[in-house]
C-alpha atoms as a PDB file:
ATOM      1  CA  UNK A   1       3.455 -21.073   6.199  1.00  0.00           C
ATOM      2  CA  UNK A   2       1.585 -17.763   5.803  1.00  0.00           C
ATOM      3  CA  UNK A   3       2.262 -14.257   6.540  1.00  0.00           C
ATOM      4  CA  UNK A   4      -0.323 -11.815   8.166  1.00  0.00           C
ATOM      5  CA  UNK A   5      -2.515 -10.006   5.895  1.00  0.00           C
ATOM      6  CA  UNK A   6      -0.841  -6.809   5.224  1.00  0.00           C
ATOM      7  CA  UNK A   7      -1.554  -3.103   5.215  1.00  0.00           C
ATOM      8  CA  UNK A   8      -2.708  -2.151   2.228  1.00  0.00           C
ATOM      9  CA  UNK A   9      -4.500  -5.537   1.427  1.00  0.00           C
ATOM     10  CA  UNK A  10      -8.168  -6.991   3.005  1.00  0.00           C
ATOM     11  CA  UNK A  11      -8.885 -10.239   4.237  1.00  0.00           C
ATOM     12  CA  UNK A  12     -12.195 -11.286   3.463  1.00  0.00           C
ATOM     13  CA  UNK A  13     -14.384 -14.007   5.253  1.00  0.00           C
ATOM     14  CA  UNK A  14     -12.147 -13.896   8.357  1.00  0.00           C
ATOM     15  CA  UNK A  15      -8.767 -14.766   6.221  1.00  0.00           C
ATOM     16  CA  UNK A  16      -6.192 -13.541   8.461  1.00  0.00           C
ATOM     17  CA  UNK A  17      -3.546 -14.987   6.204  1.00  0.00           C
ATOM     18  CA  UNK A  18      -1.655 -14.326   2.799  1.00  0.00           C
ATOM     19  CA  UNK A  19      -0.673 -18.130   2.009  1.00  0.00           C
ATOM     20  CA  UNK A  20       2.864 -18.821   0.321  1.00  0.00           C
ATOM     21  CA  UNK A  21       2.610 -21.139  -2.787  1.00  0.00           C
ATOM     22  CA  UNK A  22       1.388 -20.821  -6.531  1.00  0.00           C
ATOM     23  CA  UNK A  23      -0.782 -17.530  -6.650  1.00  0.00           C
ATOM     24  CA  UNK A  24      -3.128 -16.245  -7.949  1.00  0.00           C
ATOM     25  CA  UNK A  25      -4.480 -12.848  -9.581  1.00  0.00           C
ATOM     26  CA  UNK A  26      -5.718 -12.150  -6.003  1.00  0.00           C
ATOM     27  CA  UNK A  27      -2.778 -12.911  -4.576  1.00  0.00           C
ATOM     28  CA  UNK A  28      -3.928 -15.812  -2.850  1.00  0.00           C
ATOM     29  CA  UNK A  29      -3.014 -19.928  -2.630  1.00  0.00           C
ATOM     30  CA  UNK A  30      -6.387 -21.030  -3.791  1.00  0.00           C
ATOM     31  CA  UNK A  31      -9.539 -19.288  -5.512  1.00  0.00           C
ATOM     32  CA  UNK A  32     -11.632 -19.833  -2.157  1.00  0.00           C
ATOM     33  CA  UNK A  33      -8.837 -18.052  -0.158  1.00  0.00           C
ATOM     34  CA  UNK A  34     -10.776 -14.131  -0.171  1.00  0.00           C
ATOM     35  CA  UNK A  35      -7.630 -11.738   0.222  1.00  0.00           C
ATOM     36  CA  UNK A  36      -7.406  -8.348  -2.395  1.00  0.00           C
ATOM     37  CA  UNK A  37      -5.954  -5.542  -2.875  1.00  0.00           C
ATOM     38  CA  UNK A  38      -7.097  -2.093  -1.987  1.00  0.00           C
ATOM     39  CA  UNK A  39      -8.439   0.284  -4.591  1.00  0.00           C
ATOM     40  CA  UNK A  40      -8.490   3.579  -5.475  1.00  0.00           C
ATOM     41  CA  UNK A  41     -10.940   5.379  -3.047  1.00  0.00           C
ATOM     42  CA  UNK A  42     -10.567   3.564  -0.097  1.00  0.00           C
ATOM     43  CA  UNK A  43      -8.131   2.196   2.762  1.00  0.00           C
ATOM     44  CA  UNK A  44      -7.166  -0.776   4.124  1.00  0.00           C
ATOM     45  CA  UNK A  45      -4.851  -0.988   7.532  1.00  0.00           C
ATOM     46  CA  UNK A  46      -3.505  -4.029   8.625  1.00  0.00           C
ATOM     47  CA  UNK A  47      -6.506  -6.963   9.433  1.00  0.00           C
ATOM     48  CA  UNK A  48      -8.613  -4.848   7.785  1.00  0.00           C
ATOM     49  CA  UNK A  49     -12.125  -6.985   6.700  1.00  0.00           C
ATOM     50  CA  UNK A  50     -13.241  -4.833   3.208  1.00  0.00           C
ATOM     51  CA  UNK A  51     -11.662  -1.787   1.420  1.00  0.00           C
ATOM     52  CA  UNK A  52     -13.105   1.607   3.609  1.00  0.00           C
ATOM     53  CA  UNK A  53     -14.209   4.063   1.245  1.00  0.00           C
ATOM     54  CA  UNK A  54     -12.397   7.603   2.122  1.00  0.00           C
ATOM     55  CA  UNK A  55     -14.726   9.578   4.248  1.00  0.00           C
ATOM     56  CA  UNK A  56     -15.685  13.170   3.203  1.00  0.00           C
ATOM     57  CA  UNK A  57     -12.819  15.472   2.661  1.00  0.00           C
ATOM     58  CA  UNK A  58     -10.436  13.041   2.223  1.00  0.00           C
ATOM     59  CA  UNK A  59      -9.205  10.584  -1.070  1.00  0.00           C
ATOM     60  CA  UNK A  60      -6.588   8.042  -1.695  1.00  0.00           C
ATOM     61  CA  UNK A  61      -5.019   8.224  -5.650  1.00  0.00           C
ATOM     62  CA  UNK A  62      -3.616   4.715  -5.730  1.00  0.00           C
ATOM     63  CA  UNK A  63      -3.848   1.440  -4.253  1.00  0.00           C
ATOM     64  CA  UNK A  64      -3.069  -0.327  -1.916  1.00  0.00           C
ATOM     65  CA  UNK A  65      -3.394   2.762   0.543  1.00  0.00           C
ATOM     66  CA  UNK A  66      -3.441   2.423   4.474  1.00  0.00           C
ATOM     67  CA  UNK A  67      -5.071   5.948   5.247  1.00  0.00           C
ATOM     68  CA  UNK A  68      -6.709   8.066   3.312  1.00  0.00           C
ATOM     69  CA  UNK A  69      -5.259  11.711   1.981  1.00  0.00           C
ATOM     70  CA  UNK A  70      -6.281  14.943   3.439  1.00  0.00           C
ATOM     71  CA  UNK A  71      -8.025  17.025   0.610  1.00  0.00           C
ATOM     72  CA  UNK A  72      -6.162  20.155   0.525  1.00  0.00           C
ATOM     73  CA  UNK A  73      -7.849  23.607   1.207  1.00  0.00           C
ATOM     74  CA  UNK A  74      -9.642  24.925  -1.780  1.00  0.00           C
ATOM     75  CA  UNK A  75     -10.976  21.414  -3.053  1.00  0.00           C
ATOM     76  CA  UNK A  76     -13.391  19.143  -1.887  1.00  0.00           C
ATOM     77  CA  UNK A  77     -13.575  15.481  -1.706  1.00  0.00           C
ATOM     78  CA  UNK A  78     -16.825  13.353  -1.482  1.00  0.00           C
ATOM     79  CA  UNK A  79     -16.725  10.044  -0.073  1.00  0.00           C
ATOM     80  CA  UNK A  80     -14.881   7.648  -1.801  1.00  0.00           C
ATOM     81  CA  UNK A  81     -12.972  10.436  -3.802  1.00  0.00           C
ATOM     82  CA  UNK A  82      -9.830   9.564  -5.618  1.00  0.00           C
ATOM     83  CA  UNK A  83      -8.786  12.575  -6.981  1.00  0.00           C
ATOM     84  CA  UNK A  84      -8.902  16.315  -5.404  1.00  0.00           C
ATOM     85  CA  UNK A  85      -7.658  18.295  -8.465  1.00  0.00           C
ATOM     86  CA  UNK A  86     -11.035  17.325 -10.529  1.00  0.00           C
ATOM     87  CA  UNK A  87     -12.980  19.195  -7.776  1.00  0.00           C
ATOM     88  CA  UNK A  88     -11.710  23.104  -6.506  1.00  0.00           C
ATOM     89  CA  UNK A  89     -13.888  24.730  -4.383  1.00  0.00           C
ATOM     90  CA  UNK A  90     -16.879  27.238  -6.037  1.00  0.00           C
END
């Protein structure tokens, strides 16, 4: 029995499961099962296919995020940013 992939997690290939049994440093049942982890940078809602990198003016500090962070006024964030406080405004 599986569970549906998660928020915060990405099914690759067209996985739309998390299988239950002996896992693996993915997370997964088997090493041909594709499911990971979101990184730093990016955002993965529930079904979601590959990490999203955070668009312009936004960033996400941590994993596993669903949405991406605002960047707060006087900063900027380029795409994929995981950090505002590296980059204030000129």
């Amino acid at each position: 029995v599986g569970a549906m992939c998660v928020n915060g997690q990405f099914c690759v290939h067209g996985v739309q499961e998390v299988l239950n049994g002996t896992k693996h440093d993915n997370g997964c049942e088997n090493a041909s099962t594709s499911v990971g982890y979101c990184p730093v940078g990016s955002a993965c809602g529930k079904g979601s296919v590959y990490p999203q990198l955070c668009p312009s003016g936004t960033y996400s500090d941590s994993n596993n995020q669903v949405d991406c962070r605002t960047c707060p006024a006087g900063y900027y964030c380029d795409v994929g940013s995981t950090d505002y406080k590296a980059s204030p405004c000129p």
